[in-house]
Protein backbone atom coordinates (compact mmCIF):
# COMPACT_ATOMS: atom_id res chain seq x y z
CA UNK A 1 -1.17 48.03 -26.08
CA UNK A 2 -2.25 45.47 -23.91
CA UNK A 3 -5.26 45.24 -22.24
CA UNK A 4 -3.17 45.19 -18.73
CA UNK A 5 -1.51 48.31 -19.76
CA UNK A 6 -4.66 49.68 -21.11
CA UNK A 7 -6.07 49.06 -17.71
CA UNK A 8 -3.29 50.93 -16.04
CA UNK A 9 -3.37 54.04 -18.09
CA UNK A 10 -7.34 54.21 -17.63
CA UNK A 11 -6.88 53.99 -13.62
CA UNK A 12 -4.41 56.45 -13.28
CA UNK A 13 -6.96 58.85 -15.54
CA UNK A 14 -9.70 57.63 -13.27
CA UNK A 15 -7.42 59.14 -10.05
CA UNK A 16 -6.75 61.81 -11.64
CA UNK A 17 -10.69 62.91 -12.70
CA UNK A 18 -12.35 61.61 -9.84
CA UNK A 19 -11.77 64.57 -7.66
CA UNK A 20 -14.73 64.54 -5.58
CA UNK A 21 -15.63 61.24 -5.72
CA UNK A 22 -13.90 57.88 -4.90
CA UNK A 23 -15.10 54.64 -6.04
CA UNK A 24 -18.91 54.71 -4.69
CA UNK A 25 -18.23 56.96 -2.18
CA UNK A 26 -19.06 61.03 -2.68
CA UNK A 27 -18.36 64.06 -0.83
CA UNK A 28 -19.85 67.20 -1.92
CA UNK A 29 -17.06 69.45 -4.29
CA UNK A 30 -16.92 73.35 -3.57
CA UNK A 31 -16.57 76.56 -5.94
CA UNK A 32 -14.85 79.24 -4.72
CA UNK A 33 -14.82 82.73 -6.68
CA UNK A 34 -12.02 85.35 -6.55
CA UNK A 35 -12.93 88.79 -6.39
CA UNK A 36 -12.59 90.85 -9.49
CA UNK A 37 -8.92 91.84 -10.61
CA UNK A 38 -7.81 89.10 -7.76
CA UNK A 39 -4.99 86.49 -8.12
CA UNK A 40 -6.48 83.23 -7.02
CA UNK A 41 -4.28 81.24 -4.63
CA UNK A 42 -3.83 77.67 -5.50
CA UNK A 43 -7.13 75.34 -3.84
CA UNK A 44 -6.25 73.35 -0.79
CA UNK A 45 -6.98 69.42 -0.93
CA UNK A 46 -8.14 67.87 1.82
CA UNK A 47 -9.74 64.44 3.15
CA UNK A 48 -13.19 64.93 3.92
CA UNK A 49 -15.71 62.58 5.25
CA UNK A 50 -17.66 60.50 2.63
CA UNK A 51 -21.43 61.82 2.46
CA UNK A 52 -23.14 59.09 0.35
CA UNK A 53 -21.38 55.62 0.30
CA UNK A 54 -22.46 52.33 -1.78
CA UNK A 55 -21.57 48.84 -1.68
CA UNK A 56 -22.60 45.94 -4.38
CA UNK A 57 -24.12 42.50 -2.84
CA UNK A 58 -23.98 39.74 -6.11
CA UNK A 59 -27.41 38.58 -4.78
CA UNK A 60 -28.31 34.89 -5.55
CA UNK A 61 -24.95 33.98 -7.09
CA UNK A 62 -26.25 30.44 -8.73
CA UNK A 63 -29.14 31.85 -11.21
CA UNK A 64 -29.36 33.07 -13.90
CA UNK A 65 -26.45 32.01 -15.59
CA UNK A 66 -27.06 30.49 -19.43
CA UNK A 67 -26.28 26.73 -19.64
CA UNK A 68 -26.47 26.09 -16.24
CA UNK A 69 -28.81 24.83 -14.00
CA UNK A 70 -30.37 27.47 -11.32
CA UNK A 71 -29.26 26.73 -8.04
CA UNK A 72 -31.18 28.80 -5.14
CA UNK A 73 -30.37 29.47 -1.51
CA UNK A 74 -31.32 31.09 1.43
CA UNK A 75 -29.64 34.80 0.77
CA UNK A 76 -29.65 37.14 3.56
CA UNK A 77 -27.91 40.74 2.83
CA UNK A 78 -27.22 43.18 5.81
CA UNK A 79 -25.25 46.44 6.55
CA UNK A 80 -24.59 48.50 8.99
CA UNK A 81 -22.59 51.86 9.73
CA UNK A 82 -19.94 52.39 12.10
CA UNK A 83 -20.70 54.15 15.70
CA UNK A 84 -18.81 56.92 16.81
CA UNK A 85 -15.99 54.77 18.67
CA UNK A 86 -15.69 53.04 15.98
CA UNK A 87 -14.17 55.88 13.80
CA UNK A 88 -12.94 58.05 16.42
CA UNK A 89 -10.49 54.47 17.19
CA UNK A 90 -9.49 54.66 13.46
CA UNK A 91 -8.54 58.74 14.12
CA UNK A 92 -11.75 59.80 12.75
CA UNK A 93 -14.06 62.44 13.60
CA UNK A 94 -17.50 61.20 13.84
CA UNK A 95 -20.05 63.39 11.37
CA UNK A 96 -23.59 65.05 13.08
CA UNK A 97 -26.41 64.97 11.75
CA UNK A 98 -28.71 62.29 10.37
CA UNK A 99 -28.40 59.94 7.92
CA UNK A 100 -30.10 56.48 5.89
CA UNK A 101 -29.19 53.29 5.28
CA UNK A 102 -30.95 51.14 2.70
CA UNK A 103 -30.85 47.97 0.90
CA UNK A 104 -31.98 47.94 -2.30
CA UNK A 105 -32.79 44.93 -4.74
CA UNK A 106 -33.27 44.53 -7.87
CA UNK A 107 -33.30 46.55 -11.06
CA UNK A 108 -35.99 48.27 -9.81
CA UNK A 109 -34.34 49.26 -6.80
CA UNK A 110 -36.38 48.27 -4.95
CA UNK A 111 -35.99 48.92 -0.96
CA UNK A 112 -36.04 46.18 0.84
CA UNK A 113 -34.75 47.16 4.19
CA UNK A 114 -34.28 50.79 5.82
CA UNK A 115 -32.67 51.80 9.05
CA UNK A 116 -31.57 55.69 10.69
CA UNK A 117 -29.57 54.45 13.56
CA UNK A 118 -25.84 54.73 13.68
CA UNK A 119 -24.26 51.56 14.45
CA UNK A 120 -28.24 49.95 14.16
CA UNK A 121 -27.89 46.75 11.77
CA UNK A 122 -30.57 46.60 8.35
CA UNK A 123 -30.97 42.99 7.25
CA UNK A 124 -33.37 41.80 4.53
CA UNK A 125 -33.52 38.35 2.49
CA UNK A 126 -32.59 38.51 -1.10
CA UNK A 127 -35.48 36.25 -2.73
CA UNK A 128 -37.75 35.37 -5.27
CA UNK A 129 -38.09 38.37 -7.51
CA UNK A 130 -34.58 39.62 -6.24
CA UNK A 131 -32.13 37.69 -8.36
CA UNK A 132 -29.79 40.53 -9.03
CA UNK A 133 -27.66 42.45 -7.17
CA UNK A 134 -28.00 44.25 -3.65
CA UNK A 135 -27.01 47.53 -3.10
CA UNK A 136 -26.20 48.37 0.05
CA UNK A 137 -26.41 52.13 0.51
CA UNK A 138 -25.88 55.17 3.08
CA UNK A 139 -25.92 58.97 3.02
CA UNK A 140 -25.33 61.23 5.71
CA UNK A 141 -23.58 60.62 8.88
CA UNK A 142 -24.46 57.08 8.24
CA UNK A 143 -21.88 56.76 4.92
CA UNK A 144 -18.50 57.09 7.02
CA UNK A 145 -17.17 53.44 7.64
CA UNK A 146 -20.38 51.56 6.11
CA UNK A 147 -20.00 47.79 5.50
CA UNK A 148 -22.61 45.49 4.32
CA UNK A 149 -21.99 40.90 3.93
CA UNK A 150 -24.15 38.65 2.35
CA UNK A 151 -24.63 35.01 3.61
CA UNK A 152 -25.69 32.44 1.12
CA UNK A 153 -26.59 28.78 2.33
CA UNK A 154 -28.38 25.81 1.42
CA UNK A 155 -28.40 22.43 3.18
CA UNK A 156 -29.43 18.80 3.55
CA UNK A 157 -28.51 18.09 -0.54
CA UNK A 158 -25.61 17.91 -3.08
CA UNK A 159 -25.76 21.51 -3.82
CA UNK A 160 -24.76 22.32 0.39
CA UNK A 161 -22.28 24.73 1.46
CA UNK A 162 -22.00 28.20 2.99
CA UNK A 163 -21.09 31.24 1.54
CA UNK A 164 -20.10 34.41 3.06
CA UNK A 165 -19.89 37.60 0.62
CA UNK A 166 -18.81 40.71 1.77
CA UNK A 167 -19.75 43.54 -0.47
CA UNK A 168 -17.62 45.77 -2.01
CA UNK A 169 -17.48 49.56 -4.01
CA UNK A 170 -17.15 48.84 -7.56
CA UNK A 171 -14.48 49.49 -9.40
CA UNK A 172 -13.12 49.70 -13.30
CA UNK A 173 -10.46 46.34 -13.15
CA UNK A 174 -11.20 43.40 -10.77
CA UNK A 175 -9.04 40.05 -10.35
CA UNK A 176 -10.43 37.16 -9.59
CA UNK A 177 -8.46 33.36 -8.64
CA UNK A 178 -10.85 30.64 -8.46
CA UNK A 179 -12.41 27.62 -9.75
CA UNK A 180 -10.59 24.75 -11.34
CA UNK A 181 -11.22 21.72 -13.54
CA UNK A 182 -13.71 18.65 -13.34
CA UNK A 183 -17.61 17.72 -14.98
CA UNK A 184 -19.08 19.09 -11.55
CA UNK A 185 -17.50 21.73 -10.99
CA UNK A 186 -18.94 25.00 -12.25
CA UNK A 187 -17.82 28.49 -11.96
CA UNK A 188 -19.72 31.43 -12.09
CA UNK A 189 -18.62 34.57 -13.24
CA UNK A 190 -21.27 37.28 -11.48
CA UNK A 191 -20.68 41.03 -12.93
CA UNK A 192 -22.85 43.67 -10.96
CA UNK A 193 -23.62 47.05 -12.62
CA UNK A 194 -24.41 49.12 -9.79
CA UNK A 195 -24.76 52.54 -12.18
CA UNK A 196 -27.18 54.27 -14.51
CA UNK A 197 -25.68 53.88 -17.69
CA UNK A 198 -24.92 50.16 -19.42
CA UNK A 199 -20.45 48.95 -18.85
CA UNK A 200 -19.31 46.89 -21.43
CA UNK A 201 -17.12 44.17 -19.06
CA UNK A 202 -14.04 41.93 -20.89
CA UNK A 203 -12.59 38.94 -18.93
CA UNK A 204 -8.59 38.12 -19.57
CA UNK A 205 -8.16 34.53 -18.32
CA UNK A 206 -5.17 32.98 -17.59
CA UNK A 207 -4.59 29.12 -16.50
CA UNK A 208 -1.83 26.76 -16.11
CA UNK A 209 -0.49 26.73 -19.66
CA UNK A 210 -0.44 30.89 -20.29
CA UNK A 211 -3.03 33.04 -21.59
CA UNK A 212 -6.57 30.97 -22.27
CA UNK A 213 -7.14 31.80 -26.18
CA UNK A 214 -10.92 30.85 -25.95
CA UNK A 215 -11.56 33.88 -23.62
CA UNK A 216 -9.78 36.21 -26.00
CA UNK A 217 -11.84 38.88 -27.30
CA UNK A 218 -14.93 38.07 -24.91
CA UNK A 219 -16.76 40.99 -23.89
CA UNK A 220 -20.63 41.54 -22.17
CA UNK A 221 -22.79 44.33 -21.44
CA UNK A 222 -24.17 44.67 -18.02
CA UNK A 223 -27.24 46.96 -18.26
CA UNK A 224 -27.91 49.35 -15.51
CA UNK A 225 -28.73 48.86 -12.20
CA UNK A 226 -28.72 45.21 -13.03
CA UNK A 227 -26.06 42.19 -13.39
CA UNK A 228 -24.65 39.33 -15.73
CA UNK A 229 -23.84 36.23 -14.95
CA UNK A 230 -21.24 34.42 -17.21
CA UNK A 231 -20.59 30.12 -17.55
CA UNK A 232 -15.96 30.02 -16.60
CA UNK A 233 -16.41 26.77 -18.63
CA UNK A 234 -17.85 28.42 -21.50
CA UNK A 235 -14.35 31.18 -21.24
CA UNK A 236 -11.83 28.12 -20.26
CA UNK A 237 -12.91 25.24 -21.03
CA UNK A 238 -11.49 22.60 -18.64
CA UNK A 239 -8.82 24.86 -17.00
CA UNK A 240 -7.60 23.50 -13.59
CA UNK A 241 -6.25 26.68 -12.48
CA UNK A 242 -8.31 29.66 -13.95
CA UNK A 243 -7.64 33.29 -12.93
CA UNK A 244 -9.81 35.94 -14.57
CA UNK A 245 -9.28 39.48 -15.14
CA UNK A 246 -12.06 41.60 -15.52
CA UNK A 247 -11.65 45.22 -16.76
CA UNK A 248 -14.77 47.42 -17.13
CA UNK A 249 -15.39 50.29 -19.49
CA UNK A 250 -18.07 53.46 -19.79
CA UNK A 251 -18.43 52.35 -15.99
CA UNK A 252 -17.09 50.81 -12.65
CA UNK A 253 -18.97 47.38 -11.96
CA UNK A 254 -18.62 44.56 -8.79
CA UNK A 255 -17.03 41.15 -9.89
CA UNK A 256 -17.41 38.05 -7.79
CA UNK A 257 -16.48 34.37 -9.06
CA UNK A 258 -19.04 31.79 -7.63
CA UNK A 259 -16.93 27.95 -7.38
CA UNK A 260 -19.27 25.41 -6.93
CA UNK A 261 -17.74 21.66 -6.83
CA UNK A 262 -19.56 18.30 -6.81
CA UNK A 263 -16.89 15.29 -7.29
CA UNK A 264 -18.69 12.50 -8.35
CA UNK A 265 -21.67 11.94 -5.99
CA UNK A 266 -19.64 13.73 -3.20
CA UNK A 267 -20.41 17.59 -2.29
CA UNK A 268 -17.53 18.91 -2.13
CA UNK A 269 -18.16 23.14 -1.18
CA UNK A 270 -18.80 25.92 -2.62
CA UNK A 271 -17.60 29.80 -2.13
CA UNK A 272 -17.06 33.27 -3.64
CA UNK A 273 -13.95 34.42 -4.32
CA UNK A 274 -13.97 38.10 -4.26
CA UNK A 275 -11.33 40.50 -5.93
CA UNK A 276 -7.84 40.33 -4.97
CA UNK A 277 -5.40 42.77 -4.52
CA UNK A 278 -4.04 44.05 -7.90
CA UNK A 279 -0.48 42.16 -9.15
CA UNK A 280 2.82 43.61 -7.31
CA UNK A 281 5.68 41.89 -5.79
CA UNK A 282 4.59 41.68 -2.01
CA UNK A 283 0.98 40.33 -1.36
CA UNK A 284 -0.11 39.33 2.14
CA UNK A 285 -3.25 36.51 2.51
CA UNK A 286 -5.09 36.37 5.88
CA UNK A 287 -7.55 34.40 7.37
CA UNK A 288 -6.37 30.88 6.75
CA UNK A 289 -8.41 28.52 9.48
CA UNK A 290 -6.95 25.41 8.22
CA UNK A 291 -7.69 21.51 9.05
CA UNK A 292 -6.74 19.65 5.84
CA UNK A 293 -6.13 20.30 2.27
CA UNK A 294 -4.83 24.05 1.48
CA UNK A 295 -3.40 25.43 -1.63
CA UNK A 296 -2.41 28.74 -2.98
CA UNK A 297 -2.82 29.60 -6.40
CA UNK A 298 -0.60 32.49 -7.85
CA UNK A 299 -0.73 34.37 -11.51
CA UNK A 300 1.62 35.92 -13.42
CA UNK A 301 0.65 38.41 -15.87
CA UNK A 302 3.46 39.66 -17.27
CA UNK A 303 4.31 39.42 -20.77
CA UNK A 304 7.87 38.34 -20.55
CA UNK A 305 9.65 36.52 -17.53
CA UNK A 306 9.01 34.16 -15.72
CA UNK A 307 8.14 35.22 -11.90
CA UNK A 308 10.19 33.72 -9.17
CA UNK A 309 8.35 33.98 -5.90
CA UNK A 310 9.04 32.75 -1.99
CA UNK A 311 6.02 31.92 0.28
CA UNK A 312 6.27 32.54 4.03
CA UNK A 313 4.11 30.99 6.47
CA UNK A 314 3.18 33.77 9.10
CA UNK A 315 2.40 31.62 12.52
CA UNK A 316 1.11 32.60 15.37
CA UNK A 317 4.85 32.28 16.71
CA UNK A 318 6.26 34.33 13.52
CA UNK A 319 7.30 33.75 10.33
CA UNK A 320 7.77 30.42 8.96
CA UNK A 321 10.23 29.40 5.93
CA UNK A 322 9.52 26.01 4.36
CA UNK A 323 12.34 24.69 1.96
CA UNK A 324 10.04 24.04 -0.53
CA UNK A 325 8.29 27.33 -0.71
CA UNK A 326 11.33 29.23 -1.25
CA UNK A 327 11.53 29.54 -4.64
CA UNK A 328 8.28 28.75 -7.06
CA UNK A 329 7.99 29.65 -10.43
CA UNK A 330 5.43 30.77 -12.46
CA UNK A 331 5.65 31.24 -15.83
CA UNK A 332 4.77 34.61 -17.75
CA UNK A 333 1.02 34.85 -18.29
CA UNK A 334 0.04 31.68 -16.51
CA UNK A 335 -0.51 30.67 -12.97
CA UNK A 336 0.35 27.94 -10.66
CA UNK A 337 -1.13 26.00 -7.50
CA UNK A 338 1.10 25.87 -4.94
CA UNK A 339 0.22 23.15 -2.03
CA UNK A 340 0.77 24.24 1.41
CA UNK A 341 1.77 21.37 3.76
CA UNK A 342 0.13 23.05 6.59
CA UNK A 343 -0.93 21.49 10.53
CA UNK A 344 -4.44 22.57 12.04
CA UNK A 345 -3.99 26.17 12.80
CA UNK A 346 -4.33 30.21 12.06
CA UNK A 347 -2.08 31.40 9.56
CA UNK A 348 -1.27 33.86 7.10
CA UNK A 349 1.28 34.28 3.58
CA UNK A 350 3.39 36.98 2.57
CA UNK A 351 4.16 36.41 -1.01
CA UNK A 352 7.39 38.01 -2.23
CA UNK A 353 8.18 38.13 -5.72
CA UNK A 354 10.65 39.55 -8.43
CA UNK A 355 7.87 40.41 -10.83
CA UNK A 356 4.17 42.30 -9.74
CA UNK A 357 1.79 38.74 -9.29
CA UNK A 358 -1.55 38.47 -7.91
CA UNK A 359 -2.40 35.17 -4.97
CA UNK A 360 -5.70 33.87 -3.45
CA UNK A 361 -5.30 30.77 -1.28
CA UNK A 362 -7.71 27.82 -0.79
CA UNK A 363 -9.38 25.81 1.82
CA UNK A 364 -11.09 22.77 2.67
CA UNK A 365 -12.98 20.73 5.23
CA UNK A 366 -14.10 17.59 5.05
CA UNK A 367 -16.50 14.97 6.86
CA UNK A 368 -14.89 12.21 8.80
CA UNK A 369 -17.22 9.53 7.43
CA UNK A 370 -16.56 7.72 4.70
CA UNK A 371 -18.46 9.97 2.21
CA UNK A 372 -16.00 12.64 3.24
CA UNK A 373 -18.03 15.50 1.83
CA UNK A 374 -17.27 19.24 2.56
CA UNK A 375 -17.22 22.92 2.34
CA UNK A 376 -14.29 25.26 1.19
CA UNK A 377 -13.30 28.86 1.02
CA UNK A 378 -11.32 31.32 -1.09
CA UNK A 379 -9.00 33.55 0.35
CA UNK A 380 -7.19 36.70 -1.74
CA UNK A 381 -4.40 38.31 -1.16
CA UNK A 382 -5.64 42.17 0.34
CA UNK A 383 -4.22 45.23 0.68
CA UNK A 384 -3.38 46.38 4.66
CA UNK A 385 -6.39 48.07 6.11
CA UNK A 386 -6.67 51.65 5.98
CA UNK A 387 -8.55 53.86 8.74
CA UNK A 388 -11.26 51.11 9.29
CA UNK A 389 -12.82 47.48 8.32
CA UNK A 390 -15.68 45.56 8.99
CA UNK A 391 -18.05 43.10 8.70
CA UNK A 392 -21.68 41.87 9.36
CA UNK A 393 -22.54 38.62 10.39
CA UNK A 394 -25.75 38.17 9.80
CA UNK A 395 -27.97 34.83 9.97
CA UNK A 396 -24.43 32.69 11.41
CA UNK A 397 -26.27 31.80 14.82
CA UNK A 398 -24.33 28.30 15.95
CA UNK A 399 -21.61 29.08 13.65
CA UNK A 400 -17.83 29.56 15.32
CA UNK A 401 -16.78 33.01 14.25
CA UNK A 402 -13.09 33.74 14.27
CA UNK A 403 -10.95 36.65 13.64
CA UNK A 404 -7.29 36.27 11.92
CA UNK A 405 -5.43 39.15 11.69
CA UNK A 406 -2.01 38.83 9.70
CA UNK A 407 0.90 41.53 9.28
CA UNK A 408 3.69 41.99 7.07
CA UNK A 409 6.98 43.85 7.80
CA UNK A 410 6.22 46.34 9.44
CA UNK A 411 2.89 44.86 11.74
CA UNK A 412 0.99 46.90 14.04
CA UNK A 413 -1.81 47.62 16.40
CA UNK A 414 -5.20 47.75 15.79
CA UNK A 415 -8.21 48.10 17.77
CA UNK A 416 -11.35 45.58 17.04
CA UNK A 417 -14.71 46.03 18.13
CA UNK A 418 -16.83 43.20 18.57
CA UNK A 419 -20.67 44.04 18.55
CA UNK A 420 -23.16 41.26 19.49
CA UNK A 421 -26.94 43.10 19.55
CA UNK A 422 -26.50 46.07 21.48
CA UNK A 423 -23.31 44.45 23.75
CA UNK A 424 -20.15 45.55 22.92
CA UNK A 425 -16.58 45.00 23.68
CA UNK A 426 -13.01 46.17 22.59
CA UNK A 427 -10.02 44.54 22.21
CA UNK A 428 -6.37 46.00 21.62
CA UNK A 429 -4.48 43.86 19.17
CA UNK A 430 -0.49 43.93 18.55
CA UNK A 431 0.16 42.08 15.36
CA UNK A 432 3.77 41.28 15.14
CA UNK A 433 5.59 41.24 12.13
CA UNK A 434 5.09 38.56 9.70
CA UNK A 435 2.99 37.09 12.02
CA UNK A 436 -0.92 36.30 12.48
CA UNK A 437 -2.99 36.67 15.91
CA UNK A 438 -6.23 35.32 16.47
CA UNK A 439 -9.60 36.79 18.36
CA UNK A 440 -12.59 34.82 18.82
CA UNK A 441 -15.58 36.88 18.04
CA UNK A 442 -18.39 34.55 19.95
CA UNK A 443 -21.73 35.54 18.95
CA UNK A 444 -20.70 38.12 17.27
CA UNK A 445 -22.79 39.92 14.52
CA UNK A 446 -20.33 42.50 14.05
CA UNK A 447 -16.64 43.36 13.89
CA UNK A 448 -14.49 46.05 13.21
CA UNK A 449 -10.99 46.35 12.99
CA UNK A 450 -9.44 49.89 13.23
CA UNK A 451 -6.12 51.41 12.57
CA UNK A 452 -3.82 54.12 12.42
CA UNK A 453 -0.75 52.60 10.63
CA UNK A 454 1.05 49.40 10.17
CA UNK A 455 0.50 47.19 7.50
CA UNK A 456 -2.63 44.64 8.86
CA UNK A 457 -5.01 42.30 7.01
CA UNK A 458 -8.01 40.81 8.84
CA UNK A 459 -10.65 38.10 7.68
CA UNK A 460 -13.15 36.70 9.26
CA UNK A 461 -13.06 32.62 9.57
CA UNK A 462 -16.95 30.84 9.71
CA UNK A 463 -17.20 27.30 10.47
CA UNK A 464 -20.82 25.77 10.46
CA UNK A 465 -22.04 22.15 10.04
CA UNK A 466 -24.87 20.53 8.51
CA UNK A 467 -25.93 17.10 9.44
CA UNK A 468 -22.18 16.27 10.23
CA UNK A 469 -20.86 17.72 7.06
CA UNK A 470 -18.32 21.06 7.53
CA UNK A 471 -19.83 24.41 6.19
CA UNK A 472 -16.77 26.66 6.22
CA UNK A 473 -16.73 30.27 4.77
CA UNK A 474 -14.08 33.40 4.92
CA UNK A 475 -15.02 36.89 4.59
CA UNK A 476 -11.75 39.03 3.81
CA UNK A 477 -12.12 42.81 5.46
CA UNK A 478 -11.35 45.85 3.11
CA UNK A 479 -10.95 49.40 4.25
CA UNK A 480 -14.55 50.60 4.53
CA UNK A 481 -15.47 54.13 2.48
CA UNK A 482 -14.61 57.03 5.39
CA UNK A 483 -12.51 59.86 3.62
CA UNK A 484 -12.28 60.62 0.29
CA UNK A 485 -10.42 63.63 -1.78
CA UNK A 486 -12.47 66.86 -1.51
CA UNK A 487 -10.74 69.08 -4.78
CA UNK A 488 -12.14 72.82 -4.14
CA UNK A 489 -12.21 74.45 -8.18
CA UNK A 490 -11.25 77.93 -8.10
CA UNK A 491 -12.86 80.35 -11.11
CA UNK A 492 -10.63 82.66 -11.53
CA UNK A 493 -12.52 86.36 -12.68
CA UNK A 494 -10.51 89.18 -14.62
């Protein structure tokens, strides 16, 4: 068996087991006891609030990795929980009660940061000692809707760029589209290990010719509470169009690939590109802020058959069907980089294929003088948000923050809550089909986008400068830990 179907028929196990728990989010279970010589009646399931909720922060992406030089920046991780508008906007009833947030760093786990207020924001720099992950963590009425970014940035040399992380709940399988070919340009894979016990972690790569038979067979261990961080070169040598997946076992770990780029003497960005949604036939990609070069990169990782797919441009008018996106093919176990003749503008894609494929698009911006240096970002494909998303934006002051929101068929409204300190506003949103809208978030330090239906990605678009030269980042928004499946276990006397 494959390791894709091996990967399948260990997540539907993981459904069906986890019961009380989903992903890094926990609600407490209950036992219930029939009297004696009683017929038990079958449990009720229910969704229940989350009580304890954690989210993995890679940390300082650029060390630690052997073979490559260390390159440091200024990290800053913060989280915060969502107030009680917040979730009663996404249909939710707010928890009482008290509750903790904390950042923790380190394999020590150690606490960096601490905070009790809902909706209060707990920020802490990740450095020196700290070189592996962040865990952003909450229990108590502070778990429901937690979300937690982390801001990397260095200036003023060739290493420049901005990167904007948001953290994630670990999970078991993990793809990744990123990175591509050139003697500058190195790609990090970072593998976070948020639990007590050690995950043995094996990467799948594919690139532009199928399969990448260097990778096969490659497998770390990430000790507890602690991360690895893995050379793409030393997987693929040389691929220009690498997508890597990672499938975890004994464990559920956080996967980030870290793209770094220097052509020549010119910088040319660099960015994290976080998990995309898993392969199917419709994908949808938001947050596109574009000004020059874009691209979208798709993978096929089917066996057998070659995938034939059609890429619509969703405008802030509607959809958008250019001839020569109407039919691309990628061949079975490869992928393919799609360019994307695109004018200055918001947009989103809606992917469409025969066979399941997984998409991430890309990004630049570039300097007008003649050393045309730059910053770019990743952008995956992400599944419609669910109840609630959000993200902190923390250590962006002078930086132009911009909200794209991008629907699908069936589109829909949302509500999104801009926090700034203790100001806050609201703003209804009606996202038309296969279309993208737009909000500008100001000052913003906070967003949150909530829902009660439709099908709606979000991402938040950062543009920055340094000494003349772009710093550009995207943060894509993922439903936030609120609910999970509370499983009541019945003993049954006789």
């Amino acid at each position: 068996m494959s390791r894709v179907g091996r990967a399948a028929r260990v997540g539907a196990l993981v459904v069906v087991a986890a019961g009380i728990a989903v992903g890094a989010a926990k609600v407490p279970g209950t036992v219930e006891l029939a009297p004696a010589k009683g017929q038990a009646g079958l449990p009720q399931v229910s969704n229940v609030l989350v009580g304890e909720a954690a989210l993995v922060c890679p940390g300082q992406q650029r060390l630690g990795a052997t073979g490559l030089r260390n390159v440091s920046g200024d990290v800053r991780v913060a989280a915060s929980p969502a107030s009680a508008p917040t979730l009663r906007a996404a249909g939710v009833t707010p928890p009482s009660g008290a509750g903790q947030v904390d950042l923790e760093g380190g394999t020590s786990g150690a606490v960096l940061a601490t905070g009790a207020t809902i909706d209060g924001l707990v920020g802490a720099a990740a450095t020196g000692p700290v070189v592996g992950p962040v865990i952003a963590r909450a229990t108590g009425a502070l778990a429901p809707g937690l979300v937690a970014t982390q801001v990397w940035r260095r200036t003023g040399d060739d290493d420049r760029g901005l990167v904007v992380t948001p953290c994630g709940l670990p999970a078991a399988d993990a793809w990744l589209l990123g990175g591509g070919a050139g003697a500058s340009r190195t790609e990090r894979l970072v593998v976070s290990n948020p639990g007590a016990n050690a995950v043995t972690v094996a990467f799948d790569v594919f690139g532009r010719s199928g399969p990448v038979a260097t990778a096969e067979g490659r497998s770390v261990s990430v000790p507890p509470r602690d991360r690895v961080v893995v050379s793409l070169d030393a997987l693929a040598p040389d691929e220009v169009a690498p997508a890597v997946h990672v499938l975890a076992t004994g464990g559920v770990v956080s996967a980030v690939l870290s793209d770094q780029w220097i052509e020549g003497a010119t910088p040319r960005g660099i960015d994290d590109s976080v998990p995309a949604a898993p392969p199917a036939t419709t994908q949808v990609v938001a947050g596109l802020d574009v000004t020059s070069t874009t691209s979208l990169r798709l993978v096929n990782p089917g066996t057998t058959g070659e995938a034939l797919v059609q890429v619509t441009v969703l405008t802030q008018q509607g959809p958008s069907q250019p001839a020569e996106l109407r039919a691309v093919r990628v061949p079975p176990g490869a992928t393919t980089d799609v360019p994307l003749a695109l004018a200055p503008g918001a947009y989103g894609l809606r992917i469409s294929s025969d066979r399941p494929v997984a998409a991430a698009a890309w990004t630049e911006r570039r300097a007008a003088a003649a050393d045309r240096m730059g910053d770019f970002a990743w952008l995956p494909a992400t599944p419609p948000v669910r109840d609630l998303a959000g993200a902190v934006l923390p250590s962006l002051d002078g930086a132009t923050k911009r909200l794209l929101l991008s629907a699908g068929a069936q589109g829909g409204q949302v509500e999104v809550q801009i926090a700034t300190g203790t100001e806050r506003r609201t703003q209804p949103v009606a996202v038309k089909p296969d279309s993208t809208a737009v909000v500008d978030l100001g000052r913003a330090d906070r967003v949150w986008v909530a829902t009660r239906g439709g099908d709606v990605r979000a991402a938040v678009s950062v543009v920055a400068a340094d000494a003349g030269v772009p710093q550009v980042a995207a943060v894509p928004l993922v439903s936030a830990p609120v609910t999970a499946v509370s499983v009541p276990v019945r003993q049954v006397g006789s």
